[in-house]
C-alpha atoms as a PDB file:
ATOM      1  CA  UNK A   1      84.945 118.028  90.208  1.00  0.00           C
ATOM      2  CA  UNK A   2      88.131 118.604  88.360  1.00  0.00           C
ATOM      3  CA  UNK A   3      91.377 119.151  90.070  1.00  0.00           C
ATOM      4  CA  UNK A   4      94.885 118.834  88.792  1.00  0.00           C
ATOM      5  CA  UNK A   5      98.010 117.040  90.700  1.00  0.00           C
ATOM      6  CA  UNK A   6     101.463 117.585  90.120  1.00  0.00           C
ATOM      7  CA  UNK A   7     103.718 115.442  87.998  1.00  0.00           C
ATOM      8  CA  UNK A   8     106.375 113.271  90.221  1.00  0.00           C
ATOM      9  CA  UNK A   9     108.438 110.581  88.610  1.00  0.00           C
ATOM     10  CA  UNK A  10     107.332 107.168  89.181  1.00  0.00           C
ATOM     11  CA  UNK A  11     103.809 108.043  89.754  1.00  0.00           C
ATOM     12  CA  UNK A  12     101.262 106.120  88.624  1.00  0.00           C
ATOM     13  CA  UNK A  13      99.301 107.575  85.308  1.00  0.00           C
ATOM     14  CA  UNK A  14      96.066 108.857  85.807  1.00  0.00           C
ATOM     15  CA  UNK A  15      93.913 106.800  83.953  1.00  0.00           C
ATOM     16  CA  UNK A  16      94.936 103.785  85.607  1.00  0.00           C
ATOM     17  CA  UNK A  17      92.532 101.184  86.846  1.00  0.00           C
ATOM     18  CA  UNK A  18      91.947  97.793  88.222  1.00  0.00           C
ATOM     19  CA  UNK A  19      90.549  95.728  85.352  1.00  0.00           C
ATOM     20  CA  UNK A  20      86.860  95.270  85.313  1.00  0.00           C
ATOM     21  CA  UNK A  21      84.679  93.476  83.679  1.00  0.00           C
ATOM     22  CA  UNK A  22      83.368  95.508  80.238  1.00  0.00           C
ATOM     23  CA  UNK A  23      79.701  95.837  79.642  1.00  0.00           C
ATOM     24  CA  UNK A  24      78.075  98.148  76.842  1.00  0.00           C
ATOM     25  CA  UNK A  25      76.654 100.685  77.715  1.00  0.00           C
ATOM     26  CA  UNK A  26      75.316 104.413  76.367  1.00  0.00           C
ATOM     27  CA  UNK A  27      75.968 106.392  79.834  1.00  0.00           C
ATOM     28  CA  UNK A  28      79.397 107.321  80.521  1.00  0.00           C
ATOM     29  CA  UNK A  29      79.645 108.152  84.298  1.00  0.00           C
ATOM     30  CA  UNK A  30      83.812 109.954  83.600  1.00  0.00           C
ATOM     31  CA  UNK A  31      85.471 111.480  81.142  1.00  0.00           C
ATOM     32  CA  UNK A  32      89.371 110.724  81.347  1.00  0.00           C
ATOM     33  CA  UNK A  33      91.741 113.202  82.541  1.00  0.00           C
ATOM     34  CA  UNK A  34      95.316 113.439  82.228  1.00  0.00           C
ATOM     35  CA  UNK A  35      97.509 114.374  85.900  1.00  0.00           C
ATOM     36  CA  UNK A  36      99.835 111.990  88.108  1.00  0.00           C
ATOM     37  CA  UNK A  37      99.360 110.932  91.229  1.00  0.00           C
ATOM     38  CA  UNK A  38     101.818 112.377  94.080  1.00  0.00           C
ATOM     39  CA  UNK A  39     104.478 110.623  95.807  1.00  0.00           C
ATOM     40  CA  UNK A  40     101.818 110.642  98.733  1.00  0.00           C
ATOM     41  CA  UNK A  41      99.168 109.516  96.844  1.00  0.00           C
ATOM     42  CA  UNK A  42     100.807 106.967  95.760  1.00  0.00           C
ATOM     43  CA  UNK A  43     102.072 105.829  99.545  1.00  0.00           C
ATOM     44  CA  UNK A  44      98.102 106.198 100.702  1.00  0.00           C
ATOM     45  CA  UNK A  45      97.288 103.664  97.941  1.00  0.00           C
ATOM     46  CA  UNK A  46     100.458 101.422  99.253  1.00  0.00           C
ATOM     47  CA  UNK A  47      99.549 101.568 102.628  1.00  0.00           C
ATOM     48  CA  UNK A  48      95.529 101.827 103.053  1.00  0.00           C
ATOM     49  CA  UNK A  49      94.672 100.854  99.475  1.00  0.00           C
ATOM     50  CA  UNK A  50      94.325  97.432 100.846  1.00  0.00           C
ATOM     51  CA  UNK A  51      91.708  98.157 103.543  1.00  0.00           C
ATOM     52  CA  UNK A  52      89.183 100.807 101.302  1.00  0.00           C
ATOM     53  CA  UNK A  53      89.792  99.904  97.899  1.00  0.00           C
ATOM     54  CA  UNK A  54      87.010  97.935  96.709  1.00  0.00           C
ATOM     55  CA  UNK A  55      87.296  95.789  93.490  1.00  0.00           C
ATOM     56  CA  UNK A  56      84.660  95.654  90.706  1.00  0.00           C
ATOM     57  CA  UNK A  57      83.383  92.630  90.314  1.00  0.00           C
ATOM     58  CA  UNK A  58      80.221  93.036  88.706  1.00  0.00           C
ATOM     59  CA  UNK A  59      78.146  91.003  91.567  1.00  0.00           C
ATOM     60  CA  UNK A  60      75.828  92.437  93.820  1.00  0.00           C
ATOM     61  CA  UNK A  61      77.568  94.053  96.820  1.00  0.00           C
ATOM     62  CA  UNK A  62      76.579  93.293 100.360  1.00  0.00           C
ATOM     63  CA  UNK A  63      77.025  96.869 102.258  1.00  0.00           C
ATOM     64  CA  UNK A  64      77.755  95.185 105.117  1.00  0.00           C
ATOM     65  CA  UNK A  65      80.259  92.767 104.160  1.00  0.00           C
ATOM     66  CA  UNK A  66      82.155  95.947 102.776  1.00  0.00           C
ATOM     67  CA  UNK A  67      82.196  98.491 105.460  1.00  0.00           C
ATOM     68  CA  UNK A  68      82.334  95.559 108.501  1.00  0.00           C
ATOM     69  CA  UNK A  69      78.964  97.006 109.880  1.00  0.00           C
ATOM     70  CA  UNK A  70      75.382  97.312 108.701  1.00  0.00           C
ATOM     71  CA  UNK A  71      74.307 101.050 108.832  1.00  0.00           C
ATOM     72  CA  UNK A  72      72.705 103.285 105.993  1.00  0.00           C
ATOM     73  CA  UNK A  73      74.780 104.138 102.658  1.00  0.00           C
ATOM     74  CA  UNK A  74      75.245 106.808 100.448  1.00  0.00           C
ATOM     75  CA  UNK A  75      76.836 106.771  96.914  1.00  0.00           C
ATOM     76  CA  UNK A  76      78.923 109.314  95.770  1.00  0.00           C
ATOM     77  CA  UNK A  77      79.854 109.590  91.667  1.00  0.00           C
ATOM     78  CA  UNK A  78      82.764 111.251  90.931  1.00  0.00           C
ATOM     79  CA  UNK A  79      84.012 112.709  94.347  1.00  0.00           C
ATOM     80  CA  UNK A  80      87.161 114.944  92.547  1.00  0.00           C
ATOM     81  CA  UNK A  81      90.306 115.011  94.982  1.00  0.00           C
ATOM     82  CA  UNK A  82      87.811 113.862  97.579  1.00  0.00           C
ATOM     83  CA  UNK A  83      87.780 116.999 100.113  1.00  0.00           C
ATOM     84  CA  UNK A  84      84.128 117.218 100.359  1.00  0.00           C
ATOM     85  CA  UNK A  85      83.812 113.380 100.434  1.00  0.00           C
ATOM     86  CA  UNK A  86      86.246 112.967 103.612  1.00  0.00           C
ATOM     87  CA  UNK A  87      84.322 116.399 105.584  1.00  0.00           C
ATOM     88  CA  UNK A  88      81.296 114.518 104.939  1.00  0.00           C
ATOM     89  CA  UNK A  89      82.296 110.770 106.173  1.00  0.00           C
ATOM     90  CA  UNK A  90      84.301 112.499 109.008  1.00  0.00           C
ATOM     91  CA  UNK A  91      80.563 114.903 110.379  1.00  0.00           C
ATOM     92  CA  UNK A  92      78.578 111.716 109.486  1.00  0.00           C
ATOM     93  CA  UNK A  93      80.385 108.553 111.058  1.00  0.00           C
ATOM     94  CA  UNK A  94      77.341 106.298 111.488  1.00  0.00           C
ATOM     95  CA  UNK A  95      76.654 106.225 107.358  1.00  0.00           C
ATOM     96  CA  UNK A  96      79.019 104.186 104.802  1.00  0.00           C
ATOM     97  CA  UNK A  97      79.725 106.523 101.967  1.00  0.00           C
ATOM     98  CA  UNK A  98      80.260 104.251  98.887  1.00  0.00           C
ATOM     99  CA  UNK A  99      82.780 106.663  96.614  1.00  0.00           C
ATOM    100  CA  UNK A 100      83.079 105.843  92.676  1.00  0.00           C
ATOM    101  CA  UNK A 101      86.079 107.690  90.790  1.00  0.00           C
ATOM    102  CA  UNK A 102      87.986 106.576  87.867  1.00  0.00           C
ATOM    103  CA  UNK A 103      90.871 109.268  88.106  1.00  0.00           C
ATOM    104  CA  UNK A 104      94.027 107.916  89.770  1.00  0.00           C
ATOM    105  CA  UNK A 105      95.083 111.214  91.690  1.00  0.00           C
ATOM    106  CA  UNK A 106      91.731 111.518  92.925  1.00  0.00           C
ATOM    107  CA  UNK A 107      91.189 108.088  94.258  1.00  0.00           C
ATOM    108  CA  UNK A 108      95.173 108.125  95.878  1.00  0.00           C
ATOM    109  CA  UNK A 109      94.366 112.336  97.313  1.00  0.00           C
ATOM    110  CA  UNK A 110      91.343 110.210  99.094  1.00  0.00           C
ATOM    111  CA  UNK A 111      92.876 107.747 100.098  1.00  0.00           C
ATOM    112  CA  UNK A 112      95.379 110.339 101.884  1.00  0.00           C
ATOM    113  CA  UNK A 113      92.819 112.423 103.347  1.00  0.00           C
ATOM    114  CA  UNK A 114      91.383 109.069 105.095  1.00  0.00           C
ATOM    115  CA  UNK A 115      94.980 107.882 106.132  1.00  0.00           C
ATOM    116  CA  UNK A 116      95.297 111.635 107.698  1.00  0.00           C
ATOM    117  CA  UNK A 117      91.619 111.586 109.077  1.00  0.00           C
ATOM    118  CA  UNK A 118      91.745 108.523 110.835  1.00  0.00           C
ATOM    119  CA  UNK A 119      88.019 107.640 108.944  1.00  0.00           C
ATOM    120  CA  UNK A 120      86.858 104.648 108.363  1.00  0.00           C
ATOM    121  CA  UNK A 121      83.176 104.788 106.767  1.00  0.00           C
ATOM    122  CA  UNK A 122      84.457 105.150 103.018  1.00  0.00           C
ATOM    123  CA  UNK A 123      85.067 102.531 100.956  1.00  0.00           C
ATOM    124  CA  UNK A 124      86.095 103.788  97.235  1.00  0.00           C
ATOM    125  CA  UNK A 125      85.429 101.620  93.417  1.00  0.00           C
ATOM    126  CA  UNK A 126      87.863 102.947  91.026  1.00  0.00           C
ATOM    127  CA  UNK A 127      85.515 102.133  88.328  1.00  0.00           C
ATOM    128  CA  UNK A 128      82.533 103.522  86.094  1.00  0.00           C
ATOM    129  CA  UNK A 129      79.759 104.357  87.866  1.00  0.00           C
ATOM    130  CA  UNK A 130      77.100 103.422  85.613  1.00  0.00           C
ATOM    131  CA  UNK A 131      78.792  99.568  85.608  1.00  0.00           C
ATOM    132  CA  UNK A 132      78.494 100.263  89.635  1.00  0.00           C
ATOM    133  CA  UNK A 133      75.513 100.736  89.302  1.00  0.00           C
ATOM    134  CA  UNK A 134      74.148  98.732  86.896  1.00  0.00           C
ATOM    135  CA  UNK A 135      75.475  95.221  87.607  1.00  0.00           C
ATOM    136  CA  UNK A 136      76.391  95.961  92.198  1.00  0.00           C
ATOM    137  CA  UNK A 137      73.649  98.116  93.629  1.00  0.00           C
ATOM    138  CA  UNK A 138      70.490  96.099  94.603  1.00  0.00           C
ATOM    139  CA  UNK A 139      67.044  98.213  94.057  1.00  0.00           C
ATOM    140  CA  UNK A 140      66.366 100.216  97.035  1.00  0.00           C
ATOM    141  CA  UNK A 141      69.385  99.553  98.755  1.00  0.00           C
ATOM    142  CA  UNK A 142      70.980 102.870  99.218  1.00  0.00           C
ATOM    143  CA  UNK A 143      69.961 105.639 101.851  1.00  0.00           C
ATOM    144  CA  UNK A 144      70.986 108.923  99.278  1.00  0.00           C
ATOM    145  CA  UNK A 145      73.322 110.062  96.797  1.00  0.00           C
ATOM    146  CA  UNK A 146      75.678 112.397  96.064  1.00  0.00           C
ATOM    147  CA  UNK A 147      76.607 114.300  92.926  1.00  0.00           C
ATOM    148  CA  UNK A 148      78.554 117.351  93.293  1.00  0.00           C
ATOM    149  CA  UNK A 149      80.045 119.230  90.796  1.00  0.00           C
ATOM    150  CA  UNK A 150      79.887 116.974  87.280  1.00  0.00           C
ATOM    151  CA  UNK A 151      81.545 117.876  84.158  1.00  0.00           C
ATOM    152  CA  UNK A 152      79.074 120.782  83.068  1.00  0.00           C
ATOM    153  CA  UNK A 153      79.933 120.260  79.316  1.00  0.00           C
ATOM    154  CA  UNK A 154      79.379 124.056  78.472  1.00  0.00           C
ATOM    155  CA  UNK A 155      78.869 123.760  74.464  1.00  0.00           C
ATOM    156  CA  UNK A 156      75.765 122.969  73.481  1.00  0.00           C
ATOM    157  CA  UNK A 157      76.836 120.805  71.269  1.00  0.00           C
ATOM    158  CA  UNK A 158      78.492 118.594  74.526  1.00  0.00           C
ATOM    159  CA  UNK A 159      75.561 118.558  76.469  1.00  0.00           C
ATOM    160  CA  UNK A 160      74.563 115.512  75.920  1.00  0.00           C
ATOM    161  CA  UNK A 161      77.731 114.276  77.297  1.00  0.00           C
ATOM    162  CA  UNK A 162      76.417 115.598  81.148  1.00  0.00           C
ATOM    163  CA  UNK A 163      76.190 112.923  83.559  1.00  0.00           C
ATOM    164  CA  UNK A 164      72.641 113.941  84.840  1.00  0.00           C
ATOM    165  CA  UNK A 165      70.236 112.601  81.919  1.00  0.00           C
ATOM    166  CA  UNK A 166      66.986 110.840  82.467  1.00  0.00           C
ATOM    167  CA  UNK A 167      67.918 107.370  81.865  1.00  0.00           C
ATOM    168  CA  UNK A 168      70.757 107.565  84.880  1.00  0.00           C
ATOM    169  CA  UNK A 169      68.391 108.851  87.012  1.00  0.00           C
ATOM    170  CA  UNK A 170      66.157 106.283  86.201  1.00  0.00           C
ATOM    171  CA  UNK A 171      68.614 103.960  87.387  1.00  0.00           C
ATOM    172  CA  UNK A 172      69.485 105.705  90.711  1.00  0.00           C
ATOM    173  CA  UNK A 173      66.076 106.092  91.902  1.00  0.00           C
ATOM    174  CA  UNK A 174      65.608 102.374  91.295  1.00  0.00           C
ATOM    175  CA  UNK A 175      68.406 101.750  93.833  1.00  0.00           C
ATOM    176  CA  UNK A 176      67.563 104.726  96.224  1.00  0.00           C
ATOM    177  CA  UNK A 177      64.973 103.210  99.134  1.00  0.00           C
ATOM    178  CA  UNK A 178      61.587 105.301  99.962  1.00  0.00           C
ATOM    179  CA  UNK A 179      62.520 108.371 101.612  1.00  0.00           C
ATOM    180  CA  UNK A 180      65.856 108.076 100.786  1.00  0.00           C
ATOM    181  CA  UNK A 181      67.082 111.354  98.704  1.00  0.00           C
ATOM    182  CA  UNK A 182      69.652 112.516  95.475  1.00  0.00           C
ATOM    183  CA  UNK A 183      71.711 115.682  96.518  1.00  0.00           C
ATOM    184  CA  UNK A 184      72.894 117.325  93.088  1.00  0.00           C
ATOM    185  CA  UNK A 185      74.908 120.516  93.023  1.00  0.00           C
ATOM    186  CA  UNK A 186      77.414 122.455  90.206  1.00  0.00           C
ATOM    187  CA  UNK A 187      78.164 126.349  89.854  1.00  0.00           C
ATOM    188  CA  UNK A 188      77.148 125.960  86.030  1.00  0.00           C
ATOM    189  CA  UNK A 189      73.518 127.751  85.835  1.00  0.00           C
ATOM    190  CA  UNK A 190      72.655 126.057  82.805  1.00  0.00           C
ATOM    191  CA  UNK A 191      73.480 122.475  84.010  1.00  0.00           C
ATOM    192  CA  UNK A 192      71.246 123.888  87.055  1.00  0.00           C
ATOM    193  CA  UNK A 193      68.574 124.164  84.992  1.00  0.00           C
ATOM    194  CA  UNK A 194      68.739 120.940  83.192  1.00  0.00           C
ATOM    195  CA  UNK A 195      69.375 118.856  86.577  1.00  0.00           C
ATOM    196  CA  UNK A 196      66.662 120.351  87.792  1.00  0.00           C
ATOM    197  CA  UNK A 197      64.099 119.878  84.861  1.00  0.00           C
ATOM    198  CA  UNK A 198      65.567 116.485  84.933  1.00  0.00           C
ATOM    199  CA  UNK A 199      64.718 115.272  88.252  1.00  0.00           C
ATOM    200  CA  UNK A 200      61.568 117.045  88.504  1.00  0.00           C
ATOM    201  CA  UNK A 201      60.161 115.140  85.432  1.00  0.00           C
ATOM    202  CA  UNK A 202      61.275 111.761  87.779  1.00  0.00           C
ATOM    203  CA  UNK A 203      57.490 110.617  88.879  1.00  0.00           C
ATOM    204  CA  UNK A 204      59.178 108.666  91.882  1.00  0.00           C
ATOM    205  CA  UNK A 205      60.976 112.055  93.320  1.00  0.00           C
ATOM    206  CA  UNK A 206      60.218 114.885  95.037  1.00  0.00           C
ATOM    207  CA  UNK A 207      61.918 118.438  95.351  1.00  0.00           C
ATOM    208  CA  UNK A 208      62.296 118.944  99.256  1.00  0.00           C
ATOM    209  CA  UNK A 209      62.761 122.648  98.105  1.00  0.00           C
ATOM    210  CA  UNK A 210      59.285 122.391  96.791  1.00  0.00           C
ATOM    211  CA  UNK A 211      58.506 125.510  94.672  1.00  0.00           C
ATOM    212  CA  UNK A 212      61.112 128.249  96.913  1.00  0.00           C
ATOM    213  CA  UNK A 213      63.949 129.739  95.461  1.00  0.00           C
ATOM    214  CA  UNK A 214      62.746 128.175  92.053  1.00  0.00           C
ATOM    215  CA  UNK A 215      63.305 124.906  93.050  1.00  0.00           C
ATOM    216  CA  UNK A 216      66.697 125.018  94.305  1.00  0.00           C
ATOM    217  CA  UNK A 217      67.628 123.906  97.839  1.00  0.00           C
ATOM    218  CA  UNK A 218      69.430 125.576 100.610  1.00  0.00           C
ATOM    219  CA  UNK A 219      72.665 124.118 100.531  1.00  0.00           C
ATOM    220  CA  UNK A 220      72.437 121.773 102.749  1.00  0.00           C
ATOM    221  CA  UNK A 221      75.127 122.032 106.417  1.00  0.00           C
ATOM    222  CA  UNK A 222      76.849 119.008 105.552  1.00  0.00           C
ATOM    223  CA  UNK A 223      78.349 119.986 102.327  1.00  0.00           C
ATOM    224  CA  UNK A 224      81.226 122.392 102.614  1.00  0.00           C
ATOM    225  CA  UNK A 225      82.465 125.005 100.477  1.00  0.00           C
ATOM    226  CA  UNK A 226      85.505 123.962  98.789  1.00  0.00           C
ATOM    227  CA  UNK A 227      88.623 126.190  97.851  1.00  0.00           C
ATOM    228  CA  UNK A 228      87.408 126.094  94.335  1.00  0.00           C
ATOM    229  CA  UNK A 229      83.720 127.021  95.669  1.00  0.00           C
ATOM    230  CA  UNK A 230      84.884 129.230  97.536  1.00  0.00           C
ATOM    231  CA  UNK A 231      86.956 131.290  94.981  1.00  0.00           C
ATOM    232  CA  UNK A 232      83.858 131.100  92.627  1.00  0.00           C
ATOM    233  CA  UNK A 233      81.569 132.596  94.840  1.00  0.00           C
ATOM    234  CA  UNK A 234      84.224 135.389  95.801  1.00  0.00           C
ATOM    235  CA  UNK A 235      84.243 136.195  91.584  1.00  0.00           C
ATOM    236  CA  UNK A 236      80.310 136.371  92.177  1.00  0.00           C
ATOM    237  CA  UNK A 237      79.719 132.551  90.633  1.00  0.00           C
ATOM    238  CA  UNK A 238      76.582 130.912  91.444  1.00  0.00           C
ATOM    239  CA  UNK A 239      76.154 127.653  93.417  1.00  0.00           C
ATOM    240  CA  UNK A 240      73.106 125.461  92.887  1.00  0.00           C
ATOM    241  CA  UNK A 241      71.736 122.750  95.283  1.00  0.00           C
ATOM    242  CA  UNK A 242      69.498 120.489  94.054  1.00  0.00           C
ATOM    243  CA  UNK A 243      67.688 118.247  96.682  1.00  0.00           C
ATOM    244  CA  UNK A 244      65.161 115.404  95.872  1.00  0.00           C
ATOM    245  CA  UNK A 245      63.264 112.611  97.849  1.00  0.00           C
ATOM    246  CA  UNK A 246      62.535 109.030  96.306  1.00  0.00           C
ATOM    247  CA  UNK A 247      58.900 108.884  97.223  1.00  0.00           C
ATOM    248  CA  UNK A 248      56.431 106.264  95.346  1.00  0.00           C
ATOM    249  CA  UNK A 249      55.397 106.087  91.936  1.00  0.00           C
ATOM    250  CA  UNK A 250      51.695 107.607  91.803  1.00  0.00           C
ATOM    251  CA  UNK A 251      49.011 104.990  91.238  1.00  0.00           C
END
């Protein structure tokens, strides 16, 4: 998802993040954005910051520990300004929603929207995803995940650049438990198809649209349409769920 913020002085730059530690790696989970966060961005991350920030430590997280309960958990990559995320954490309160975002405004416009929403069952990492992944999410730990909207990368010659490529899924279905599922969706028809040829190749997931609609899901009551959705489909855009299970690998 790609919003814009408005420029305020003394806000903080946009591609500012807590330190990390660096690992190499070929999958690039962001591509950095230029914006500034709001004055009230920048108060959310003053004054609940603290309590839902996460840091990166590159140690395997204990869900529990994190959210102050035990109860199932979703991961979200790349959740924009966050107005989907909070709609979801606010219809769903007994699931964590585990929310990775690199951009600044982003993380701070969350960070608002759960000051304002009085939630409590997000807690966000301001850091790559695939690192997330990779070196803090135990195998067959989480209960679903959540992609909406990536960076389509419309020139051919860009596609490789899309977030949704075998080997990531191949790293999210590792971490997803049995039954647990992958919720995908863009307005890009093209990136449609490839997420969709994508997971289907995925031995260890199955389409719970099977073969209706072409594959695609219903979208699903829990996601909302967003004002940029929304103006999309009034220009007669497309919208494309994509819904899989993880299921065992066949013998």
């Amino acid at each position: 998802m790609n919003d814009s913020t408005s420029s305020l002085p003394g806000a903080l730059p946009a591609d500012a993040a807590p330190a990390g530690v660096a690992h190499p790696r070929n999958i690039r989970s962001f591509v950095r954005r230029t914006g500034r966060t709001t004055l009230g961005q920048a108060k959310a991350f003053a004054d609940v910051g603290p309590q839902f920030l996460l840091p990166y430590t590159g140690q395997a997280m204990d869900y529990a520990a994190a959210f102050a309960r035990p109860a199932p958990t979703i991961l979200e990559i790349g959740f924009g300004m966050g107005e989907a995320t909070a709609h979801i954490a606010d219809l769903r309160p007994d699931e964590n929603f585990l929310c990775c975002e690199v951009h600044t405004p982003g993380v701070g416009a969350l960070l608002k929207r759960i000051d304002e929403q009085a939630l409590s069952n997000i807690r966000i990492l301001q850091h790559d995803a695939v690192e997330v992944i990779d070196h803090m999410l135990l195998p067959a730990s989480l209960d679903g995940v959540h992609i909406f909207f990536p960076d389509p990368w419309h020139k051919k010659k860009h596609n490789k650049r899309r977030l949704i490529q075998p080997p990531l899924i191949a790293k999210l279905v590792a971490r997803l438990k049995p039954g647990a599922y992958l919720h995908c969706a863009t307005d890009w028809q093209p990136y449609a198809e490839q997420i969709l040829e994508v997971l289907s190749a995925e031995p260890q997931l199955r389409n719970s649209a099977g073969s209706s609609a072409g594959g695609y899901a219903i979208k699903p009551d829990y996601r909302p349409l967003t004002k940029f959705e929304n103006r999309g489909i009034k220009l007669g855009h497309g919208v494309w769920d994509l819904v899989f299970e993880r299921v065992d690998a066949p013998a």
